[in-house]
Protein backbone atom coordinates (compact mmCIF):
# COMPACT_ATOMS: atom_id res chain seq x y z
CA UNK A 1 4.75 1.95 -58.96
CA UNK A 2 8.05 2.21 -57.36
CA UNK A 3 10.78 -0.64 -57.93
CA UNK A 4 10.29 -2.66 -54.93
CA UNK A 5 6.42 -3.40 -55.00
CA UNK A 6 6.95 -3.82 -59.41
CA UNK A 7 9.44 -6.52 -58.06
CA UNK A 8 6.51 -7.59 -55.24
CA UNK A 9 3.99 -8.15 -57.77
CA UNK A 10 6.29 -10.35 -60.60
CA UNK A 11 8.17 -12.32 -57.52
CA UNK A 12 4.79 -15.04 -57.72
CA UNK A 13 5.40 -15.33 -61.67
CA UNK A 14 9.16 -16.17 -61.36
CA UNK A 15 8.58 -18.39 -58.95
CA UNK A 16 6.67 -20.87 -60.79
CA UNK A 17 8.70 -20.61 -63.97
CA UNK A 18 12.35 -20.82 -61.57
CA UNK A 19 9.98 -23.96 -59.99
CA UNK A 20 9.01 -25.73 -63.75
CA UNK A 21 13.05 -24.57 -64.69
CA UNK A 22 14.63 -26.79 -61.76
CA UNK A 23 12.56 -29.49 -62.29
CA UNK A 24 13.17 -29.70 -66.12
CA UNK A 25 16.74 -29.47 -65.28
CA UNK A 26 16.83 -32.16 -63.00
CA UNK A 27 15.13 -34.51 -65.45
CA UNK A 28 17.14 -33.83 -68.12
CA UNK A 29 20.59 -34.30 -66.44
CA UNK A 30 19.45 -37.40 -63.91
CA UNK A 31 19.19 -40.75 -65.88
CA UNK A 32 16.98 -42.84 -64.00
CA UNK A 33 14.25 -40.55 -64.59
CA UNK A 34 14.46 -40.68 -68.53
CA UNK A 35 14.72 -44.87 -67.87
CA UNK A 36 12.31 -45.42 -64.73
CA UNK A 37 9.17 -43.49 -66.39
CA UNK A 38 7.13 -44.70 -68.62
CA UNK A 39 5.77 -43.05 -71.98
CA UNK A 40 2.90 -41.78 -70.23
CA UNK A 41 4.78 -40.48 -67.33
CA UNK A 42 6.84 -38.40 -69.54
CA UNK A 43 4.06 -37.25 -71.06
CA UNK A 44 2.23 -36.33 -68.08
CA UNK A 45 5.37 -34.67 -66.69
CA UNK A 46 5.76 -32.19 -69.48
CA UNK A 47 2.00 -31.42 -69.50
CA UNK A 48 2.61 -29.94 -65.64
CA UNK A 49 5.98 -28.55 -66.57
CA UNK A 50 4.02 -26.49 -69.80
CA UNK A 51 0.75 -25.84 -67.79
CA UNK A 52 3.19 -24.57 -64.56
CA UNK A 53 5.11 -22.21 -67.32
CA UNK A 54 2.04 -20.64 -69.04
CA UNK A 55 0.85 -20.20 -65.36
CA UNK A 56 3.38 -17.93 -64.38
CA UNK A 57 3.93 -16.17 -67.87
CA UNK A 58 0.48 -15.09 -67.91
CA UNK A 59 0.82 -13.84 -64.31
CA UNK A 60 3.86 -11.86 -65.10
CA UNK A 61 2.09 -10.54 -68.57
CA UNK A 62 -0.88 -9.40 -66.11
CA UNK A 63 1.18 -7.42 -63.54
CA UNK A 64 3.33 -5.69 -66.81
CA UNK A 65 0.21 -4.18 -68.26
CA UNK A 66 -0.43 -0.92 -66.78
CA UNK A 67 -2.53 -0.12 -63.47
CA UNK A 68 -5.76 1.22 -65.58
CA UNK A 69 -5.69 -2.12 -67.95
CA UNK A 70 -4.80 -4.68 -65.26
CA UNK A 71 -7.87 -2.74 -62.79
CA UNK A 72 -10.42 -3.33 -66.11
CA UNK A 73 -9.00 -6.77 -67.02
CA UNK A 74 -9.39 -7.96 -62.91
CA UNK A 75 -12.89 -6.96 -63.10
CA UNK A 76 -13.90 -9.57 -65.54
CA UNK A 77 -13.05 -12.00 -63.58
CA UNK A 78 -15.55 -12.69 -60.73
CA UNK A 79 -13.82 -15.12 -59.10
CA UNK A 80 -9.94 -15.46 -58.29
CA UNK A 81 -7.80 -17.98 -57.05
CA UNK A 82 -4.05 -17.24 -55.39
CA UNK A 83 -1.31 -19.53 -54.30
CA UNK A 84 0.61 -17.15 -51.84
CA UNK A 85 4.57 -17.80 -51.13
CA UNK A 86 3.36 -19.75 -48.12
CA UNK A 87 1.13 -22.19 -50.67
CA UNK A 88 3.46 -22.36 -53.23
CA UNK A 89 5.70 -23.81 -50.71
CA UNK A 90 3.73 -26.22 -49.80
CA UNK A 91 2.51 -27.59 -52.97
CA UNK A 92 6.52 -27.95 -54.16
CA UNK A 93 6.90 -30.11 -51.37
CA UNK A 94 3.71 -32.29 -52.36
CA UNK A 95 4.81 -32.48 -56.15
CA UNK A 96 8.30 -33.50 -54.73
CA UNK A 97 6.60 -36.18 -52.75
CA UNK A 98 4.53 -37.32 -55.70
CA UNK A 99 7.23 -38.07 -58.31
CA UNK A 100 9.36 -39.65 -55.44
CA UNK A 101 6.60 -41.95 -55.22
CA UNK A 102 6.03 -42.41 -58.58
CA UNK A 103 9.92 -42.99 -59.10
CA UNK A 104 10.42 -45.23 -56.06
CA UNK A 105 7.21 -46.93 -56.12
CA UNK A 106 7.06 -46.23 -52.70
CA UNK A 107 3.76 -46.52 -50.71
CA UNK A 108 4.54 -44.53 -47.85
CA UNK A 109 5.90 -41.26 -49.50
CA UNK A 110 2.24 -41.51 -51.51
CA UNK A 111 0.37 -41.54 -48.11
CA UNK A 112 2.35 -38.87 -46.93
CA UNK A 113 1.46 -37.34 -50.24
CA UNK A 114 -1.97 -38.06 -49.73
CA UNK A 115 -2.32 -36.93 -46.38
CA UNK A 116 -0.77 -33.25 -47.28
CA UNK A 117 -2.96 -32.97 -50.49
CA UNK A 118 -6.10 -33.19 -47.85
CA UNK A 119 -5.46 -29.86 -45.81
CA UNK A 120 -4.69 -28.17 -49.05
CA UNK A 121 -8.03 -29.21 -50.43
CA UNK A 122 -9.97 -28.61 -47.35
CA UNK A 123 -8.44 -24.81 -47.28
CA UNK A 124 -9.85 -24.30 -50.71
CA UNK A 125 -13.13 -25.78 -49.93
CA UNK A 126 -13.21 -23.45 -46.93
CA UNK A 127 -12.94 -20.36 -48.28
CA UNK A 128 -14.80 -21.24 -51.49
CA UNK A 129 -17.98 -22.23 -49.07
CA UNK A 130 -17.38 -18.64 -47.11
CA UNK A 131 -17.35 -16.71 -50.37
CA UNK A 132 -20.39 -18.15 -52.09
CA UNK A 133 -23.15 -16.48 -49.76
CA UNK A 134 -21.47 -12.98 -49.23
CA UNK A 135 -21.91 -9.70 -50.54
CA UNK A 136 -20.00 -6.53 -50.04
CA UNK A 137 -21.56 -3.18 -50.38
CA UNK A 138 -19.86 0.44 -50.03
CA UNK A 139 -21.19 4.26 -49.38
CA UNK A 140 -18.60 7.12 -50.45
CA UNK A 141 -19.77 10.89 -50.33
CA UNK A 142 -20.41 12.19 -53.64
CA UNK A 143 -18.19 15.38 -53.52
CA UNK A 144 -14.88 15.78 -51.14
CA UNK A 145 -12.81 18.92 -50.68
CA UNK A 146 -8.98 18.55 -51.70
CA UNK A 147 -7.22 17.83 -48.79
CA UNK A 148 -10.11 16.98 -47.04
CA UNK A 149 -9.81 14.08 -44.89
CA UNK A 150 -13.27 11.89 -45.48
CA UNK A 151 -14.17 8.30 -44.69
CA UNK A 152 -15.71 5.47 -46.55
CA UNK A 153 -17.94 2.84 -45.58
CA UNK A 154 -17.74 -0.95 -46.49
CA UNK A 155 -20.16 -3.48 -45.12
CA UNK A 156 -19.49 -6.95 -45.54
CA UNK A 157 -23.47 -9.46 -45.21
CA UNK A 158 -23.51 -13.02 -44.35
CA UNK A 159 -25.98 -14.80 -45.82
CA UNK A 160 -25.39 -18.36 -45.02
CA UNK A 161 -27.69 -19.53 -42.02
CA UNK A 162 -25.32 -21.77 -40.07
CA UNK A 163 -21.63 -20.76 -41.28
CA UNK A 164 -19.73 -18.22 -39.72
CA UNK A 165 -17.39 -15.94 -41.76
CA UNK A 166 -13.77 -15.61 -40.52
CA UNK A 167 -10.87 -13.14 -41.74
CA UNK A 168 -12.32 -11.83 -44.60
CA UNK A 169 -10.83 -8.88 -46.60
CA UNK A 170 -12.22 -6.53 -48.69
CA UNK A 171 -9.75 -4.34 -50.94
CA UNK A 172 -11.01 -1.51 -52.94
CA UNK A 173 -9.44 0.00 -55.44
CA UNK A 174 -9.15 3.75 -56.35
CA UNK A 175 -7.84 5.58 -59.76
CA UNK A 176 -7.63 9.38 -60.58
CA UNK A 177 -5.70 11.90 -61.12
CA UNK A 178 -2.89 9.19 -61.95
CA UNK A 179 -2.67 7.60 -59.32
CA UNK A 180 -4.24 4.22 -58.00
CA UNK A 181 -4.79 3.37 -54.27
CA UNK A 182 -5.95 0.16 -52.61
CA UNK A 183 -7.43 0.79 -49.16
CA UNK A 184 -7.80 -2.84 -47.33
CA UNK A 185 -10.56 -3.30 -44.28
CA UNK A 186 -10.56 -6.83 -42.54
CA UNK A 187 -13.26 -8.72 -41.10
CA UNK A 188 -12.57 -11.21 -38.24
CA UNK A 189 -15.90 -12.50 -38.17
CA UNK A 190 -19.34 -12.25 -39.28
CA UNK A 191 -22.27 -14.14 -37.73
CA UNK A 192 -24.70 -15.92 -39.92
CA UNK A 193 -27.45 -13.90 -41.21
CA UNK A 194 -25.31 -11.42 -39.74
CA UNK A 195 -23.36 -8.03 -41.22
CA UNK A 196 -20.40 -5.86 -40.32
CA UNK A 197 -19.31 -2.39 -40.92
CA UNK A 198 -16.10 -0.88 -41.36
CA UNK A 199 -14.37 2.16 -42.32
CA UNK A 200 -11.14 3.54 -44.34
CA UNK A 201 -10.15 6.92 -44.42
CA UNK A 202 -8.80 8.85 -47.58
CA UNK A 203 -7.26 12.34 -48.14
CA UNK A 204 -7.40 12.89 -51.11
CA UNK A 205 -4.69 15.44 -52.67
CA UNK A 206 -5.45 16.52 -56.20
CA UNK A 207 -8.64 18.03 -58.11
CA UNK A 208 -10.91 15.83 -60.24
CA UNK A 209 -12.46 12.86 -60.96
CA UNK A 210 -11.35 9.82 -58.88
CA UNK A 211 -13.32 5.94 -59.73
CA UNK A 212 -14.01 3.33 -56.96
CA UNK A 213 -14.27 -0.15 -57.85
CA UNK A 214 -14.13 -3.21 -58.15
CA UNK A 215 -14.48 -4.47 -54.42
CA UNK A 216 -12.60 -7.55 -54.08
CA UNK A 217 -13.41 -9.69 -51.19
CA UNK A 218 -10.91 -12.47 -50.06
CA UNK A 219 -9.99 -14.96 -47.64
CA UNK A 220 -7.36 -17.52 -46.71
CA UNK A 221 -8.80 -18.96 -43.75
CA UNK A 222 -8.07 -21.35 -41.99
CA UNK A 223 -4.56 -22.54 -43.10
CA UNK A 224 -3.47 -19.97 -45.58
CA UNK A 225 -2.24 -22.04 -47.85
CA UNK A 226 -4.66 -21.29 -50.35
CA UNK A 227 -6.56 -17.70 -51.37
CA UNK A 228 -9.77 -17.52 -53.25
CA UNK A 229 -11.50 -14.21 -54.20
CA UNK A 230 -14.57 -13.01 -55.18
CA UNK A 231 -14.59 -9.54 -57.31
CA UNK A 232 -17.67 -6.80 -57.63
CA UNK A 233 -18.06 -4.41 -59.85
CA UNK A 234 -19.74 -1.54 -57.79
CA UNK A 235 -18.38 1.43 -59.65
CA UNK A 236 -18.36 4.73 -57.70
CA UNK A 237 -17.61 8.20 -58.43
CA UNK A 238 -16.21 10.93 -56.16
CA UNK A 239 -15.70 14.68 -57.78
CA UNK A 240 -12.89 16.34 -55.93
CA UNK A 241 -13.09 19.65 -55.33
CA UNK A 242 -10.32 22.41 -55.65
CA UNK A 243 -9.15 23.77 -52.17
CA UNK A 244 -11.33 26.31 -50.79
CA UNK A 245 -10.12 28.85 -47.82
CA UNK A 246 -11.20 32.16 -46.58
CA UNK A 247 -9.89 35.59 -48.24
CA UNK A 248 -7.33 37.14 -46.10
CA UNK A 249 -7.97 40.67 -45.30
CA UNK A 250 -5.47 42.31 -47.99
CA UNK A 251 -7.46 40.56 -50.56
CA UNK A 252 -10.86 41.51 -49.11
CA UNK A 253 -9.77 44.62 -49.50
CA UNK A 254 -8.35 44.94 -52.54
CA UNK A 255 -11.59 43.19 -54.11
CA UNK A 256 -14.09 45.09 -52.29
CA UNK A 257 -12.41 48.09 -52.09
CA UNK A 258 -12.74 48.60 -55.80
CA UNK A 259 -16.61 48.07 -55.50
CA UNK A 260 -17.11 50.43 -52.55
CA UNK A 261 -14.94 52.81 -54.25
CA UNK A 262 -17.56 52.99 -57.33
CA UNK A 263 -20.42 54.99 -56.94
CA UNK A 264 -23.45 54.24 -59.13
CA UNK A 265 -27.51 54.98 -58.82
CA UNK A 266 -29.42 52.05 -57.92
CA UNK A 267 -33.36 51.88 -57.56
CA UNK A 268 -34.24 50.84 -53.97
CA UNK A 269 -37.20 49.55 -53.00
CA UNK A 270 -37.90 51.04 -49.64
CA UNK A 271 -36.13 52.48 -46.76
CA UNK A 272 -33.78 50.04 -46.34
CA UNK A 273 -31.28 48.53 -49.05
CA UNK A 274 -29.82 45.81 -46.38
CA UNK A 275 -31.67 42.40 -45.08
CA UNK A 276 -33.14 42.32 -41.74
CA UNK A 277 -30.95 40.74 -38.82
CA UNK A 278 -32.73 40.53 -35.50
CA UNK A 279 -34.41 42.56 -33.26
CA UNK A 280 -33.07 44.15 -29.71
CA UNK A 281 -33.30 46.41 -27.54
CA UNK A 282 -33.16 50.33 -28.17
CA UNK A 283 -30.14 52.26 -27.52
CA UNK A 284 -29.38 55.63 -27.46
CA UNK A 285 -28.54 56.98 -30.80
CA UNK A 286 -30.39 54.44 -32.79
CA UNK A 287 -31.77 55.25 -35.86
CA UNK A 288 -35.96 56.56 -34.27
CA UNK A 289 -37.33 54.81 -38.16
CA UNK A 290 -35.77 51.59 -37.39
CA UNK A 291 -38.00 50.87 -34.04
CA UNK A 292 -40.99 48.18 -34.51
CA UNK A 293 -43.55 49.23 -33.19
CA UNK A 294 -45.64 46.54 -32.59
CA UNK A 295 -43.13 44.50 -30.86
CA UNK A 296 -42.48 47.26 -28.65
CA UNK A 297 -46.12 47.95 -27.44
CA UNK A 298 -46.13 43.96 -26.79
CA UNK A 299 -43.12 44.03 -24.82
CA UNK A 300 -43.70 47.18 -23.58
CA UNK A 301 -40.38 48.82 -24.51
CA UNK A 302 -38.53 50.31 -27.62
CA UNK A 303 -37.12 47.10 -29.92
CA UNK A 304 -35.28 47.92 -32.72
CA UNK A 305 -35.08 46.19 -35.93
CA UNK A 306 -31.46 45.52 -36.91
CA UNK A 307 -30.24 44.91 -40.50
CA UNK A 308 -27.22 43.24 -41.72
CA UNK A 309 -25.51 44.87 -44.40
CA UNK A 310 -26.27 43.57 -47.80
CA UNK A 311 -23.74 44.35 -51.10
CA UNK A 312 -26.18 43.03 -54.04
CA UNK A 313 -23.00 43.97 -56.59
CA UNK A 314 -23.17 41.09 -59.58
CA UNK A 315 -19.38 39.43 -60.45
CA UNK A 316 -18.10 37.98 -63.21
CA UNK A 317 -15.43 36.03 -63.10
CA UNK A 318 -12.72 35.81 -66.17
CA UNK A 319 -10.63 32.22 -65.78
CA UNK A 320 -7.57 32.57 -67.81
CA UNK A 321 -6.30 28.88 -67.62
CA UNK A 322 -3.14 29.29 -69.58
CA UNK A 323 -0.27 26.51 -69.28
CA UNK A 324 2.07 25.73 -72.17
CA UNK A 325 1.65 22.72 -74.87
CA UNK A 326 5.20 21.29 -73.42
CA UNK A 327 7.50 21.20 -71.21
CA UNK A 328 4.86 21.34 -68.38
CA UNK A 329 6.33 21.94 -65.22
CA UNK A 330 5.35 21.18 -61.38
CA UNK A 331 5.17 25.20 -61.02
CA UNK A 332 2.88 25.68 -63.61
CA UNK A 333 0.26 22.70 -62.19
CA UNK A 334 0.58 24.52 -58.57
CA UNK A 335 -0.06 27.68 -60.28
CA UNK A 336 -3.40 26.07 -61.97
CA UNK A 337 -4.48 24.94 -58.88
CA UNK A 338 -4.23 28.13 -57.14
CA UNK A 339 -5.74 30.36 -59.53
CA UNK A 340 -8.57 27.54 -59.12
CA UNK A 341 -8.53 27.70 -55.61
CA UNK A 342 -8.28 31.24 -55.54
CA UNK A 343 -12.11 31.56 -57.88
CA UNK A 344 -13.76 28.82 -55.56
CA UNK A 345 -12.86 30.80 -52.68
CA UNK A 346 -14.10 34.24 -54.52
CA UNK A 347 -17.42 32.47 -55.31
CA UNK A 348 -18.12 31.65 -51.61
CA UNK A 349 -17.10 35.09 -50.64
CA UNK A 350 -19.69 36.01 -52.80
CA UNK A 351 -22.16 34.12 -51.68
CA UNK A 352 -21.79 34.98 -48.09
CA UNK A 353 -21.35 38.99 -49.00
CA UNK A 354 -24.32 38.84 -51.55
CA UNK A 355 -26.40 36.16 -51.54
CA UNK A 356 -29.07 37.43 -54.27
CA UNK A 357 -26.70 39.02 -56.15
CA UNK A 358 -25.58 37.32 -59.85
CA UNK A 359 -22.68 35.11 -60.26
CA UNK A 360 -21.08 34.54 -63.32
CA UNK A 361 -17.24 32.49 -64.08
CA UNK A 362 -16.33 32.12 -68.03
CA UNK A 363 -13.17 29.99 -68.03
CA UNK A 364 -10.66 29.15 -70.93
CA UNK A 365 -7.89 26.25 -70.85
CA UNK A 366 -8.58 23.20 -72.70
CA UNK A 367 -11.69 24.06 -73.34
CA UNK A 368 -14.28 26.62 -72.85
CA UNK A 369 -16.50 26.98 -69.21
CA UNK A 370 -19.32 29.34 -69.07
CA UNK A 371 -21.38 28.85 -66.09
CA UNK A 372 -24.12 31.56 -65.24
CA UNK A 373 -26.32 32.07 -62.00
CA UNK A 374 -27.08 33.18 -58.77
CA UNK A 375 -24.74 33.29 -55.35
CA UNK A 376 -26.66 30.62 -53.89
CA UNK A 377 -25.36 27.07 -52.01
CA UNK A 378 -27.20 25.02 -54.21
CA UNK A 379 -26.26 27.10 -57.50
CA UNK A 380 -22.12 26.74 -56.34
CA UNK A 381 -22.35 23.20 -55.89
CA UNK A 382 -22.84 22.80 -60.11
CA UNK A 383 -19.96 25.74 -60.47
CA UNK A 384 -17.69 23.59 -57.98
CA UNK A 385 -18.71 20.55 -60.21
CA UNK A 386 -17.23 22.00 -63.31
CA UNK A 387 -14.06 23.74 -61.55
CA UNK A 388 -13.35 19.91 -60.22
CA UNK A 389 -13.05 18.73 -63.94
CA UNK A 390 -11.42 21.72 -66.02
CA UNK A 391 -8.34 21.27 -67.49
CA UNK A 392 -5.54 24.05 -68.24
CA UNK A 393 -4.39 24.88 -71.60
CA UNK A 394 -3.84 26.81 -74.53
CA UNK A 395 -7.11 28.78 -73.67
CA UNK A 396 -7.00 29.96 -77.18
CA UNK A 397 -10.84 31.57 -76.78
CA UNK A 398 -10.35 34.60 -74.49
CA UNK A 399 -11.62 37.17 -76.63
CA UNK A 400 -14.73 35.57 -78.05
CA UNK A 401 -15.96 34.70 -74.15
CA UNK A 402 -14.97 38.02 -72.54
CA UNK A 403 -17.07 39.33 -75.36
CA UNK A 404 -19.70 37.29 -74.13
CA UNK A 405 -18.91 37.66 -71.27
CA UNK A 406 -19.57 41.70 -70.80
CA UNK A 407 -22.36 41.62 -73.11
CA UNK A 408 -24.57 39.01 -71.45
CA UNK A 409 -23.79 40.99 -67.78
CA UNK A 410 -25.50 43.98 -66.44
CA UNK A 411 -23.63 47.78 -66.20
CA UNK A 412 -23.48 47.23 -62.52
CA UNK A 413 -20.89 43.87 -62.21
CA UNK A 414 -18.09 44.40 -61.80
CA UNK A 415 -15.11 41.84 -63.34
CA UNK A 416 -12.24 39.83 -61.55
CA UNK A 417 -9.45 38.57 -64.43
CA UNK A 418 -8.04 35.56 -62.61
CA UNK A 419 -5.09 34.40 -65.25
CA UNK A 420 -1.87 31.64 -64.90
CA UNK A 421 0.30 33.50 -67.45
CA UNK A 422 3.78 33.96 -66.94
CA UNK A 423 4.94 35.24 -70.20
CA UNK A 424 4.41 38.45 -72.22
CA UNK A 425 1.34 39.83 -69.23
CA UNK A 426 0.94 43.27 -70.32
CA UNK A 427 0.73 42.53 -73.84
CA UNK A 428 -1.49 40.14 -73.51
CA UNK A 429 -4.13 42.12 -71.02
CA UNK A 430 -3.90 45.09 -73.55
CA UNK A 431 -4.90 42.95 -76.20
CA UNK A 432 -7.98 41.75 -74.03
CA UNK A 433 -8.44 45.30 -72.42
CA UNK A 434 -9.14 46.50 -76.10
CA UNK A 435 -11.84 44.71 -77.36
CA UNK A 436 -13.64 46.29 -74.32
CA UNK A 437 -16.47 48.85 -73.67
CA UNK A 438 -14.17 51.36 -71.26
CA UNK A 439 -17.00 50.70 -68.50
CA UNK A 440 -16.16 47.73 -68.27
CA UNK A 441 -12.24 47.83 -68.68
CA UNK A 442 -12.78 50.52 -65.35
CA UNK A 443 -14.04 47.53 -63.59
CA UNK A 444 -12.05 44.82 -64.38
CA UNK A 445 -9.18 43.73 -61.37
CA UNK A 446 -6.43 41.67 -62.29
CA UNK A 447 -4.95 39.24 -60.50
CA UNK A 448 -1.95 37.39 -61.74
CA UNK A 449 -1.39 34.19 -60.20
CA UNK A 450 1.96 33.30 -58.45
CA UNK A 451 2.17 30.80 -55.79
CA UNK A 452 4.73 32.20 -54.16
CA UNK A 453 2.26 35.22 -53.07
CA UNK A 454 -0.64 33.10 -52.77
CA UNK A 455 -0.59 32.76 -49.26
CA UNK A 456 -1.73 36.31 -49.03
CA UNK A 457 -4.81 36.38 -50.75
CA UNK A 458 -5.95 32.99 -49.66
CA UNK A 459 -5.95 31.52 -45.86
CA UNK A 460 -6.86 27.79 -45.42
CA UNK A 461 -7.58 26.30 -42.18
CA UNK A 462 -5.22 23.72 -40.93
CA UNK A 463 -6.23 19.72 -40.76
């Protein structure tokens, strides 16, 4: 929270104490008032002054506390009411008018009183009335791309029979990945038995877990001098993903160069190791065992089956999440979410290059993530769940999961080392390198994460 809106937020606070202030100090240094009020006048004019004091301390005590705390503690309360500037205004005026009355037993100023206090009451009935029969309801996609720009959905029901609902607004509020936003939509009006729809769009920048909720639906209508709330619960969730591009062509060929390079004996179960395309026509040079026959005598010429070239190579991905205990810098958190990034983007590649083949990703930060299965849409979408949520850190456990890691995969994967290190490299990969069968170290491909070079390995299509 920047300066200004901290100063935004405590400005209602130190308005009522500066207002119960002034009006102390002019009773204590004007006479008449100590001589022309009674005991119970004084008594009932301290009351206010305490009750406008404890008002506006407990306001100021509420906006102090951080976002997280003041989000929970606004939650228990279902129902809000709010004096804006505009009200508080007003209602001076009215309390002047009052004791002026009071003090100069004056008729006149207490009909003027009287007829001021009546719009003021009327407002609050007003929006109290619209409030009671409403409900606010909100749809958010489960899972987002960072960066990606997505919209949610808030409808706004009016339940009431007869009673329209006029300028009603609906703020949501949104915490993760420290930070907290409050998207605002606005209803003119709502028809009874009637509902509305609107949107806000979000863009969400950084990888995890981000909460919706509470909804807080408000009005001030009709004379804004009074604002009463209503607050729901609805929690909501929303995993963000880490940002996921296509490998440039340099990469592609530095990670499936390696494979093509290796040659191994595989078992294959018939003619053909690739999946079948589409048919078409014959053309001259075309492989004579690749015709289909009975298409051909049905259309009466030569169609040839074509296949689409299928690598069924496994992968195993090795996530070295390194970052330092201290002194983290903004370099090392871009460097995280590149090498993140980077093994989302390898996964897809995967899948698109070798969709039966076996996917593997053992990652080690803060804690340990071993996450084993096939290249498969609905098999990524749990792998993207966990690289949403993973943390960077000492990753303390390398050895024990690569262990794992080569023992629970078949001869024929080959490994990708995907590491945020920036400090003592070679050491470090000899150390790993050793603990390994030298099949596997022949396989393994490093990649060392710097974001400066990132650009060429990974190329993300522009918003």
């Amino acid at each position: 929270m920047t300066r200004n809106g901290l100063a935004r937020r405590l400005r209602p606070g130190l308005l009522l104490i500066g207002i119960a202030a002034i009006f102390s100090l002019i009773y204590l240094n004007v006479p008449i008032f100590k001589n022309a009020w009674s005991p119970s006048g004084r008594l009932l004019f301290w009351s206010l002054q305490g009750l406008i004091v404890a008002v506006g301390l407990v306001r100021l005590a509420i906006e102090l506390l951080p976002d997280r705390s003041r989000l929970q503690l606004s939650s228990l309360r279902r129902s809000r009411v709010f004096v804006p500037k505009e009200g508080l205004v007003y209602l001076v005026i009215m309390i002047v008018l009052f004791i002026g009355s009071l003090l100069g037993h004056t008729n006149m100023l207490m009909l003027v009183f009287a007829m001021l206090a009546g719009p003021f009451v009327i407002n609050g009935w007003a929006t109290f009335a619209m409030l009671k029969r409403s409900q606010v309801s909100r749809a958010v996609p489960r899972r987002v791309m960072s960066g990606e720009l997505f919209a949610v959905e808030v409808t706004l029901r009016n339940l009431r029979p007869w009673m329209s609902l006029w300028m009603m607004q609906v703020r949501d509020m949104i915490s993760g990945a420290g930070e907290l936003l409050e998207p605002t939509n606005l209803f003119t009006s709502v028809p009874p038995n009637g509902r509305q729809t609107g949107h806000y769009t979000l863009r969400l920048r950084h990888r995890g877990e981000y909460r919706f909720g509470p909804l807080r639906l408000s009005s001030r209508f009709p004379l804004g001098l009074i604002e009463r709330g209503q607050i729901y619960p609805m929690p909501d969730r929303v995993l963000v993903y880490p940002r996921v591009g296509r490998l440039t062509r340099s990469a592609q060929q530095h990670l499936l160069g390696a494979a093509e390079l290796s040659s191994e004996r595989r078992a294959r179960s018939g003619v053909f190791h690739d999946e079948f395309h589409h048919l078409r026509e014959y053309r001259a040079g075309d492989n004579p065992r690749a015709i289909h026959w009975r298409t051909s005598a049905r259309r009466g010429s030569l169609i040839l089956r074509e296949f689409e070239q299928n690598r069924e190579q496994h992968l195993c991905l090795l996530l070295d999440l390194w970052q330092p205990t201290n002194a983290i810098t903004a370099d090392d958190r871009e460097r995280t979410e590149w090498a993140l990034s980077l093994a989302a983007t390898i996964c897809l590649e995967q899948r698109r290059l070798a969709r039966d083949s076996r996917l593997s990703l053992y990652g080690d930060g803060r804690q340990t993530l071993i996450w084993e299965g096939r290249a498969t849409a609905a098999s990524l979408e749990s792998l993207l769940d966990e690289l949403a949520v993973i943390a960077p850190g000492p990753a303390n456990h390398s050895a024990d999961l690569w262990t794992r890691a080569w023992q629970n995969n078949a001869v024929s994967t080959r490994y990708v080392v995907i590491s945020t290190r920036t400090t003592n490299c070679e050491q470090w990969q000899e150390t790993q390198t050793g603990q390994m069968p030298p099949h596997v170290v022949s396989k393994l491909q490093w990649i060392f994460v710097d974001p400066a070079e990132m650009t060429s390995w990974v190329k993300f299509e522009e918003a």
